[in-house]
N, C-alpha and C. Protein backbone atom coordinates (compact mmCIF):
# COMPACT_ATOMS: atom_id res chain seq x y z
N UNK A 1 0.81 -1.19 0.00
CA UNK A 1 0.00 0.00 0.00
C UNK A 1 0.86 1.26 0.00
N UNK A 2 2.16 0.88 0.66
CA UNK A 2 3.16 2.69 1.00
C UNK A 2 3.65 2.86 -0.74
N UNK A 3 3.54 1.76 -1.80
CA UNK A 3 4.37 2.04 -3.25
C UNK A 3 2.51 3.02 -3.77
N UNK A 4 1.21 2.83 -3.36
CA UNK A 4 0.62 3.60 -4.49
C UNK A 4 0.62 4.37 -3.49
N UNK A 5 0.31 4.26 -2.44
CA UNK A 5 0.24 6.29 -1.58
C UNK A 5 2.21 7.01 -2.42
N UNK A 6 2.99 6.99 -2.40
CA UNK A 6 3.84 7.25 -3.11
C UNK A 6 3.75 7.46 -4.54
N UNK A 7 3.41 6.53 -5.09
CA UNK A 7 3.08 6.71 -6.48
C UNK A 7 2.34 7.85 -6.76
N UNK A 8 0.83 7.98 -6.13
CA UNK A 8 -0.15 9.45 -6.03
C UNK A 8 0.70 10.51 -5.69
N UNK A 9 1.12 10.23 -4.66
CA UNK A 9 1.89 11.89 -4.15
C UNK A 9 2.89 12.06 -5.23
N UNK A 10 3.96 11.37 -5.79
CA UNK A 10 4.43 11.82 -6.86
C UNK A 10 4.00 12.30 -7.95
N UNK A 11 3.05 11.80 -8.31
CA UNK A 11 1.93 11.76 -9.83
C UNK A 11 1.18 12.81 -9.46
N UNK A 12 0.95 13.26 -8.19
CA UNK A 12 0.02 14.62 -7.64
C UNK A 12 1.17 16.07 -7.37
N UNK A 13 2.30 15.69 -6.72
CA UNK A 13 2.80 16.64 -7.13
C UNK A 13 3.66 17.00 -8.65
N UNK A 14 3.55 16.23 -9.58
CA UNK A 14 4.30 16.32 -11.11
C UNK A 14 3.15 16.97 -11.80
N UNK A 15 2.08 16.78 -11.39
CA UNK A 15 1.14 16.97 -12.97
C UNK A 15 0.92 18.55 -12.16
N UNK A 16 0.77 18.60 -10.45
CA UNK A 16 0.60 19.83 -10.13
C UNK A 16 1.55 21.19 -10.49
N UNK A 17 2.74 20.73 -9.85
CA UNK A 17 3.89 21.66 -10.69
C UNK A 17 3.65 21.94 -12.12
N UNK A 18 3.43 21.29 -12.81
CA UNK A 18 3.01 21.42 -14.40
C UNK A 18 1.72 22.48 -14.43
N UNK A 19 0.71 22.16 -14.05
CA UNK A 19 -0.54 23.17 -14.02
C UNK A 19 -0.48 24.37 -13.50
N UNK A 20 0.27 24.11 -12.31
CA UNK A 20 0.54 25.56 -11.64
C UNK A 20 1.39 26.29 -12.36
N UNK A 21 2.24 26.15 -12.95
CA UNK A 21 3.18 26.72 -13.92
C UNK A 21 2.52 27.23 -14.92
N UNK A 22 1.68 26.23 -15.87
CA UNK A 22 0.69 26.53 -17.05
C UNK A 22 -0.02 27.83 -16.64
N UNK A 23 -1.04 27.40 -15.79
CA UNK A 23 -2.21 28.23 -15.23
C UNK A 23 -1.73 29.72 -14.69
N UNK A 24 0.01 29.69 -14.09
CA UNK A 24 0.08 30.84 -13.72
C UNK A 24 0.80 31.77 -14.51
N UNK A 25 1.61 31.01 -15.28
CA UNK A 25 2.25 32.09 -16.49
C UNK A 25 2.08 31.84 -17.55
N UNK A 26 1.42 30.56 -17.96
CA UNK A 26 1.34 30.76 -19.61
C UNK A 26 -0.57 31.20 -20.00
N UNK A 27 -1.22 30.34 -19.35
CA UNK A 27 -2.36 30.76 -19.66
C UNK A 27 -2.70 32.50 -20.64
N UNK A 28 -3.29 31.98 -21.28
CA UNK A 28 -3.60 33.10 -22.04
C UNK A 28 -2.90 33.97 -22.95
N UNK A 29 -1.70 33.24 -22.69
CA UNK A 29 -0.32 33.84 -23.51
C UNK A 29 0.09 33.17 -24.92
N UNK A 30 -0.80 32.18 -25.02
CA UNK A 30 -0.60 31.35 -26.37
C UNK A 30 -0.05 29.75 -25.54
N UNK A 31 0.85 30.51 -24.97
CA UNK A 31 2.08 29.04 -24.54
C UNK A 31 1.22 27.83 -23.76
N UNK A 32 2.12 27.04 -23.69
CA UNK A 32 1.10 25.93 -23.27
C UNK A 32 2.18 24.94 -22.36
N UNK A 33 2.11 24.45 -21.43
CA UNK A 33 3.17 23.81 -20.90
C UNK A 33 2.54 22.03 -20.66
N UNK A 34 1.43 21.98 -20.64
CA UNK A 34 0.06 20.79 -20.00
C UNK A 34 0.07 19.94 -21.18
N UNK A 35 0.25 18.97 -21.47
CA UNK A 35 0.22 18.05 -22.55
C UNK A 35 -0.33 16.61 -22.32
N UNK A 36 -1.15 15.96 -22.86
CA UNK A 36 -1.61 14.88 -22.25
C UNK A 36 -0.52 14.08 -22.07
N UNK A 37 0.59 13.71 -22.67
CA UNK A 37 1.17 12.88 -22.66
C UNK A 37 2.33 13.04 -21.48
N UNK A 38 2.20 14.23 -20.77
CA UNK A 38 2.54 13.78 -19.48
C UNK A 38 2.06 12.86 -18.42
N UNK A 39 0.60 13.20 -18.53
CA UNK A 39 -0.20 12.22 -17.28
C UNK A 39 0.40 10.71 -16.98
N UNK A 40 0.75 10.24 -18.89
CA UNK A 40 1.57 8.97 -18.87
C UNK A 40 2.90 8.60 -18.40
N UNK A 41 3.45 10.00 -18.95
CA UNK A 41 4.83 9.68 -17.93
C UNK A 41 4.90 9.68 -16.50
N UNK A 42 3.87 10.53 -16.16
CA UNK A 42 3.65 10.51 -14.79
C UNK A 42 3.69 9.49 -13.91
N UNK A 43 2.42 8.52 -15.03
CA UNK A 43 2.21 7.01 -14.19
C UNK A 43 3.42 6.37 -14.39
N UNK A 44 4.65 6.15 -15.52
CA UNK A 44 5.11 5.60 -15.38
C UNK A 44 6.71 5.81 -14.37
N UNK A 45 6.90 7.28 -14.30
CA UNK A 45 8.07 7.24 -13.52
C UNK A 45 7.67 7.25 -11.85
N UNK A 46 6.93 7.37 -11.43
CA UNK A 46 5.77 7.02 -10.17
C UNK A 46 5.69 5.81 -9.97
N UNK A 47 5.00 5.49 -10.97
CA UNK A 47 4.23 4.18 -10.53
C UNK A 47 5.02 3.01 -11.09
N UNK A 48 6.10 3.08 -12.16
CA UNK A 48 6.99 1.74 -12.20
C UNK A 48 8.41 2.43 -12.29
N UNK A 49 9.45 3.01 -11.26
CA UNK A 49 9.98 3.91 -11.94
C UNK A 49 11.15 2.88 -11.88
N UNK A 50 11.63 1.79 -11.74
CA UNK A 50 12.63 0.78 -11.81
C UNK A 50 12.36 0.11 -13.41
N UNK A 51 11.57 0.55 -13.89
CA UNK A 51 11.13 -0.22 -15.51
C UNK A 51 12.38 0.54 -16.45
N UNK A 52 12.50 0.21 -16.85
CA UNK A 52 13.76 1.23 -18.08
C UNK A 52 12.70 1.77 -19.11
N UNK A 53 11.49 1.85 -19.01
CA UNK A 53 10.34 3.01 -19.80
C UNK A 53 10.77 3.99 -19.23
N UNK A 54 11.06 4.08 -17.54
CA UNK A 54 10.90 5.17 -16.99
C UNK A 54 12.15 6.14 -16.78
N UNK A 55 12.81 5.47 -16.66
CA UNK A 55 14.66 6.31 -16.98
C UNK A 55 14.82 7.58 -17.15
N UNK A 56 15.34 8.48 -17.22
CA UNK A 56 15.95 9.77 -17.34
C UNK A 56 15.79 9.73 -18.50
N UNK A 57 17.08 8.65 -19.35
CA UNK A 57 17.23 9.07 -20.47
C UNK A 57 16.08 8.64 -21.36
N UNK A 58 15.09 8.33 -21.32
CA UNK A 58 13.82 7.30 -21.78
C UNK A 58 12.73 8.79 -21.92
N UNK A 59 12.75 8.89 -20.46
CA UNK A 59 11.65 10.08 -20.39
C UNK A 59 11.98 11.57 -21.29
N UNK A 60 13.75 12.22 -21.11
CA UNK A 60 13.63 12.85 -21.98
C UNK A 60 13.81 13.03 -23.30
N UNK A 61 14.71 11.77 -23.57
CA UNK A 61 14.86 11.12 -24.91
C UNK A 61 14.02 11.08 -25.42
N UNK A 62 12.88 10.30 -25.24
CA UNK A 62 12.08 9.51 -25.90
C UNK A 62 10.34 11.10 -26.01
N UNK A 63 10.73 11.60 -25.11
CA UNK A 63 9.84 12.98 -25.29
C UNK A 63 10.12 14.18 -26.46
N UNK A 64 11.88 14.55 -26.47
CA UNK A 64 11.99 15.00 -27.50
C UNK A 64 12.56 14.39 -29.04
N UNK A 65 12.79 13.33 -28.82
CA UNK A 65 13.16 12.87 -30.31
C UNK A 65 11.38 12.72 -30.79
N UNK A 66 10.72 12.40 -29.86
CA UNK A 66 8.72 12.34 -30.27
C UNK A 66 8.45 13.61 -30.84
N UNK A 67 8.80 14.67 -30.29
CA UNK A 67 8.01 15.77 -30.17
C UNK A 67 9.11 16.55 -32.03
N UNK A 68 10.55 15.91 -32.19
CA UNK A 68 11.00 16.23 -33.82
C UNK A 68 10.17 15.72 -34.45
N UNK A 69 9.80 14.59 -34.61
CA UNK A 69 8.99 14.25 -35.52
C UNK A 69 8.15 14.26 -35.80
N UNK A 70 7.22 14.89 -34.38
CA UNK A 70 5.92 15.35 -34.94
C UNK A 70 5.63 16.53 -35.26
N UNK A 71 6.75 17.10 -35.16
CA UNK A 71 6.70 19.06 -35.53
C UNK A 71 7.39 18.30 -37.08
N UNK A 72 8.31 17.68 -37.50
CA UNK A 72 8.77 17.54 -38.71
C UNK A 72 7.35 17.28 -39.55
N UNK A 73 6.70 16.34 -39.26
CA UNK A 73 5.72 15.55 -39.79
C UNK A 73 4.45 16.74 -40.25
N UNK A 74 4.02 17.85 -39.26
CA UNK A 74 3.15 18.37 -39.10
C UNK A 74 3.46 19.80 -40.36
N UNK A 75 4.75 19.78 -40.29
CA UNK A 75 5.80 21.01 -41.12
C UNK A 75 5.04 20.15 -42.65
N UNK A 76 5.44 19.42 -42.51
CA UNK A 76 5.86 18.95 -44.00
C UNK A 76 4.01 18.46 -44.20
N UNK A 77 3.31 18.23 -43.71
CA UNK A 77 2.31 17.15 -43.80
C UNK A 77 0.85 18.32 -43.87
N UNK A 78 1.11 19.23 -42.94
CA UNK A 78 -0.47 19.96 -42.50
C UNK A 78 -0.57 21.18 -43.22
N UNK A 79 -1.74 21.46 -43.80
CA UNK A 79 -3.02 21.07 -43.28
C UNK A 79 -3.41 20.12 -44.30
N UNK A 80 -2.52 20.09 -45.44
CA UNK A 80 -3.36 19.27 -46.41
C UNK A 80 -3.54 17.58 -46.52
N UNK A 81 -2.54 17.38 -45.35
CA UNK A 81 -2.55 15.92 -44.92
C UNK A 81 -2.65 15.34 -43.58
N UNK A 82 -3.79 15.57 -43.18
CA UNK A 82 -3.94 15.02 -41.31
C UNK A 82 -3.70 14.00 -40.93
N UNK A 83 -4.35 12.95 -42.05
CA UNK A 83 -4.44 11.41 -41.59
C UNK A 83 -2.69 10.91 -42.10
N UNK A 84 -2.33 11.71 -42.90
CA UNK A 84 -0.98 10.89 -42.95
C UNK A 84 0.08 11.40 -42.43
N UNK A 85 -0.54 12.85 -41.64
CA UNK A 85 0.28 13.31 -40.83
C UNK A 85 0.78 12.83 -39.57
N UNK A 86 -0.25 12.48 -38.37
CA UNK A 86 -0.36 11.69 -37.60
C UNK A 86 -0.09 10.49 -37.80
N UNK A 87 0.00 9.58 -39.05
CA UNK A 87 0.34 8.25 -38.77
C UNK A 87 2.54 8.47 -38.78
N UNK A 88 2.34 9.71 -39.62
CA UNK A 88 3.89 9.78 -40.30
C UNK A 88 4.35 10.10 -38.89
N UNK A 89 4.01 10.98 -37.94
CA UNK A 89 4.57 11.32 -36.51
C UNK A 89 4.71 10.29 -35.59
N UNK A 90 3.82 9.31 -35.45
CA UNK A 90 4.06 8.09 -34.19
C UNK A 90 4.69 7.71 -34.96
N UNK A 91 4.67 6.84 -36.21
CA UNK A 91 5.16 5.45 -36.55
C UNK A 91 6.98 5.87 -36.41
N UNK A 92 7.02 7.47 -37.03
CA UNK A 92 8.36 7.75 -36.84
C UNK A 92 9.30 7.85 -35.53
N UNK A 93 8.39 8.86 -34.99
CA UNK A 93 8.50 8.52 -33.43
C UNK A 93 8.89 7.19 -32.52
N UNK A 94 8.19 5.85 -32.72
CA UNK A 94 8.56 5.08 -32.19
C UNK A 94 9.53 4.66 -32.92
N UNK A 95 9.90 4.77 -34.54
CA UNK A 95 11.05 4.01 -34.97
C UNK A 95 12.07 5.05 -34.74
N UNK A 96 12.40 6.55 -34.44
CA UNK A 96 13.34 7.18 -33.57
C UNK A 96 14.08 6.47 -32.21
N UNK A 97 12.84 6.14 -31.67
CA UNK A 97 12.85 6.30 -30.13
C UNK A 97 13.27 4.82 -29.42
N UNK A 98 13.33 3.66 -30.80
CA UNK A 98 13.57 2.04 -30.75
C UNK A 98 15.50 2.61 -31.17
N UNK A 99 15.71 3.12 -32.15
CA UNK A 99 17.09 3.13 -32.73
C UNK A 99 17.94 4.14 -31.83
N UNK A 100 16.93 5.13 -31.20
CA UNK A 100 18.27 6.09 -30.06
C UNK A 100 17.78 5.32 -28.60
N UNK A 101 17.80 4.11 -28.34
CA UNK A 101 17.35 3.58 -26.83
C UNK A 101 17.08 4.18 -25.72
N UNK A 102 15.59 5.09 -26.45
CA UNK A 102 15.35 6.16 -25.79
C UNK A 102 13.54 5.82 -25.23
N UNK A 103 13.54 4.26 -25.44
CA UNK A 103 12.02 4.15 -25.66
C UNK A 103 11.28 4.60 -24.22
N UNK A 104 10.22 5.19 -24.93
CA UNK A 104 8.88 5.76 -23.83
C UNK A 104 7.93 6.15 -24.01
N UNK A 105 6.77 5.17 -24.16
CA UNK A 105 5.53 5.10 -24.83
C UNK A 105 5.03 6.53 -24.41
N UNK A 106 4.66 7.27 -23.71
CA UNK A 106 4.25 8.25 -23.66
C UNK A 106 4.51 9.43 -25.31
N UNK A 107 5.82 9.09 -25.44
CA UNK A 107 6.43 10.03 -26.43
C UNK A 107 5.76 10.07 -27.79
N UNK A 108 4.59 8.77 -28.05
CA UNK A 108 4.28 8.47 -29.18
C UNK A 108 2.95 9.57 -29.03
N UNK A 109 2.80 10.20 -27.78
CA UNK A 109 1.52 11.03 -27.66
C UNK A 109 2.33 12.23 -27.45
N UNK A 110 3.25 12.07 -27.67
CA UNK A 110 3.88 13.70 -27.63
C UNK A 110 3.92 13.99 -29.19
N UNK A 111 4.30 13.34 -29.76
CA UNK A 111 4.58 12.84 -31.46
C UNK A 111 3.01 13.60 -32.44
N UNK A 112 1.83 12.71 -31.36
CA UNK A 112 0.55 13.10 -31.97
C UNK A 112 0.32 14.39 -31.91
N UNK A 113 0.63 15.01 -30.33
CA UNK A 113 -0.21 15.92 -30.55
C UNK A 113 0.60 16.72 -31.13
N UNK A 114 1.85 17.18 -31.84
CA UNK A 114 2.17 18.14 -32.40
C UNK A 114 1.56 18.21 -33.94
N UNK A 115 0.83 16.72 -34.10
CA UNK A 115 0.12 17.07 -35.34
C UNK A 115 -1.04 17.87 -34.90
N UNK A 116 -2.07 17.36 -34.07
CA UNK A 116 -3.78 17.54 -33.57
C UNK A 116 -3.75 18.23 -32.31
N UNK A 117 -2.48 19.32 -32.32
CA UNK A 117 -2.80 19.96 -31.58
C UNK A 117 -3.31 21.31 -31.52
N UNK A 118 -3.61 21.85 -32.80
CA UNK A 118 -4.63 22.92 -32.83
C UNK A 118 -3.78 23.85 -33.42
N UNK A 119 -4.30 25.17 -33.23
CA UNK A 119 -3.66 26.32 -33.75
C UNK A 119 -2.58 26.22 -32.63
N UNK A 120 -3.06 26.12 -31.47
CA UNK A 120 -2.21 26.42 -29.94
C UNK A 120 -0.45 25.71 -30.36
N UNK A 121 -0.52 24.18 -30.60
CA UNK A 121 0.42 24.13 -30.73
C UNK A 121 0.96 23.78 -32.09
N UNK A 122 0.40 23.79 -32.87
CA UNK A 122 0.98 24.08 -34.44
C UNK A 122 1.91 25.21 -34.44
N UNK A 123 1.05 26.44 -33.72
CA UNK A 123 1.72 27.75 -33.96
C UNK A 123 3.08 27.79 -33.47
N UNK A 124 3.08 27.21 -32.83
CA UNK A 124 4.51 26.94 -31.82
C UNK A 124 6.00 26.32 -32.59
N UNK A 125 5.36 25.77 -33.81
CA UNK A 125 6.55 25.03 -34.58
C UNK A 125 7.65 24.49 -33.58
N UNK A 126 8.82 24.69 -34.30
CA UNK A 126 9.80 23.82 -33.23
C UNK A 126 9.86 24.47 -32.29
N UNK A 127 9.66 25.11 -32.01
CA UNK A 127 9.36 25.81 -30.29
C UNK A 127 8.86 24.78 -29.48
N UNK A 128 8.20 23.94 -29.72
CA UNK A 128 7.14 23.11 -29.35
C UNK A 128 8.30 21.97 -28.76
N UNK A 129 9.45 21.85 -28.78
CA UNK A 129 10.47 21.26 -28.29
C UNK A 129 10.84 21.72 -27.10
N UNK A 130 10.87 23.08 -26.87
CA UNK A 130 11.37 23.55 -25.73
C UNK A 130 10.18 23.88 -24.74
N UNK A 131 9.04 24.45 -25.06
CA UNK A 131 7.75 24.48 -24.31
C UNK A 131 6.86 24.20 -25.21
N UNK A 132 6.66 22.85 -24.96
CA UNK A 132 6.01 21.95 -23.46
C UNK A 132 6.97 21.38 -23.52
N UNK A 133 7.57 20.65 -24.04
CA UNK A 133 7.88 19.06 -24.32
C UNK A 133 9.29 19.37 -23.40
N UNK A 134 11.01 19.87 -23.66
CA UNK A 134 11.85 19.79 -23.12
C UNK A 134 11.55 19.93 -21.32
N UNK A 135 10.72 21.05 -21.47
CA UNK A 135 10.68 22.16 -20.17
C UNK A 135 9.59 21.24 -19.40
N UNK A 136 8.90 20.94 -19.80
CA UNK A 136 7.88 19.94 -18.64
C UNK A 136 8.27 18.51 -18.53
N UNK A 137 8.96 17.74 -19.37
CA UNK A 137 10.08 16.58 -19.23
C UNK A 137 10.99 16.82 -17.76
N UNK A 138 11.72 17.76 -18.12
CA UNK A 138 12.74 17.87 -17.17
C UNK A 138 11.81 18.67 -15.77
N UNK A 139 10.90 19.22 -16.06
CA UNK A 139 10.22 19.26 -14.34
C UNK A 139 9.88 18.00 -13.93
N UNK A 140 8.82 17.43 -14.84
CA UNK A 140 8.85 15.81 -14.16
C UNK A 140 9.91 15.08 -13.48
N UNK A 141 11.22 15.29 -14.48
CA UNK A 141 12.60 14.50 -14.19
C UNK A 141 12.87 15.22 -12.33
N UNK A 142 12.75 16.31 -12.50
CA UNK A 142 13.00 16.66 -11.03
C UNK A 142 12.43 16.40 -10.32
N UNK A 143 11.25 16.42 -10.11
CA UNK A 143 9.90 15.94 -9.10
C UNK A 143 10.13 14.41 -8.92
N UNK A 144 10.49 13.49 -10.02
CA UNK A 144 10.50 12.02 -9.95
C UNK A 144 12.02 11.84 -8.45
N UNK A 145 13.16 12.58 -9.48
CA UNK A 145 13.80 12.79 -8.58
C UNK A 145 14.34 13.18 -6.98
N UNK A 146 13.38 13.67 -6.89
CA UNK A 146 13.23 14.89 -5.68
C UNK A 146 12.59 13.22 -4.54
N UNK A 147 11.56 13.13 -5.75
CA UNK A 147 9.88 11.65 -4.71
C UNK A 147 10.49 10.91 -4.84
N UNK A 148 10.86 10.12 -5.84
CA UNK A 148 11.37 8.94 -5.50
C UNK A 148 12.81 8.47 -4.62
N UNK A 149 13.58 9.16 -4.70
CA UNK A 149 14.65 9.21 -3.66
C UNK A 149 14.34 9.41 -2.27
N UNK A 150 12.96 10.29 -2.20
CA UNK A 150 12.78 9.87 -0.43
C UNK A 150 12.37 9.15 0.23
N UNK A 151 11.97 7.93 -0.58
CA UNK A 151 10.92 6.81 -0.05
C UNK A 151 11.97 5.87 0.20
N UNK A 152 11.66 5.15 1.33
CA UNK A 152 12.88 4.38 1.50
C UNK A 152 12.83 3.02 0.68
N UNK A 153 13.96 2.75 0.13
CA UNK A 153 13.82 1.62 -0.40
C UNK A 153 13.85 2.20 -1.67
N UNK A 154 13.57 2.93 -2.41
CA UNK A 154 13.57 3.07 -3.76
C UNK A 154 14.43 3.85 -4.15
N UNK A 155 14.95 3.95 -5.45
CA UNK A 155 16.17 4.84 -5.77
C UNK A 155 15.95 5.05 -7.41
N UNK A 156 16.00 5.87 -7.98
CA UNK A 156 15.53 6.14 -9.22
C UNK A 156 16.92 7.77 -9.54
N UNK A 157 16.83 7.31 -10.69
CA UNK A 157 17.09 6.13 -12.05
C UNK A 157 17.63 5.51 -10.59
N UNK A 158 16.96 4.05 -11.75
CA UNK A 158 17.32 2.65 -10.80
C UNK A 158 18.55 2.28 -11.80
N UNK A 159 19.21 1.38 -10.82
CA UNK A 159 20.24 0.59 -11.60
C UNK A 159 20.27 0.03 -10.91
N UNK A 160 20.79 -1.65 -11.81
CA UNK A 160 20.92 -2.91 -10.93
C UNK A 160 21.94 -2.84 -10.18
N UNK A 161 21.57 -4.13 -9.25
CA UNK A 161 23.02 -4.22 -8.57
C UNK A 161 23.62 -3.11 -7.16
């Protein structure tokens, strides 16, 4: 029971830092920091953070090599191609994210939404690397950091041995 009360409080304070940040300086400014495809990383550096999904280099690897290819994909692809825009962003995305051993399923929803993500983050072009995607990666990375090191018994990034 002490790994999901841990898991929540991590996953409650990551997505919070993220909103509070959003809500207090970007709101209304265009910028956007809140991306669904955090919620996933959330669960996974929380809730399995000894998995090698969940890793440092996984979470921010695998967030921004997602988030090139779906600003590449969206460059080259939108508006006149949605449906092959979005397939061209994950499928690339995960075959990025398999060849730089950076894998982290979340990233394949970082990938999407830079196609279907609206004017909000279309407009953003490769910007869209540094806010949301770099800049809310690496808050997670700290928060994971910060929680999971105080629980006893757990140690993240894990390594064997």
């Amino acid at each position: 029971m002490a790994e999901v009360f841990w898991a929540w409080v991590g996953s409650f304070i990551a997505i919070g830092v993220l909103a509070l940040t959003h809500y207090t300086y970007l709101d209304g400014t265009g910028g956007v920091l809140l991306i669904g495809s955090f919620g996933a990383s959330a669960v996974l550096v929380f809730g399995s953070p000894a998995s090698p999904l969940a890793q440092p280099r996984n979470l921010l690897g695998g967030h921004l090599i997602s988030a090139m290819m779906g600003v590449a994909a969206a460059q080259m692809l939108l508006p006149a191609h949605p449906v092959l825009a979005a397939a061209v962003a994950v499928s690339f995305a995960l075959g990025a994210m398999l060849v730089t051993a950076t894998f982290h399923p979340p990233g394949g929803a970082t990938a999407l939404v830079a196609v279907i993500g609206g004017d909000a983050i279309n407009g953003l072009g490769w910007a869209y690397l540094l806010l949301p995607v770099a800049s809310g990666a690496a808050m997670l990375l700290v928060v994971a950091l910060l929680v999971n090191n105080l629980i006893p018994g757990r140690r993240y990034p894990y390594r064997e041995g």
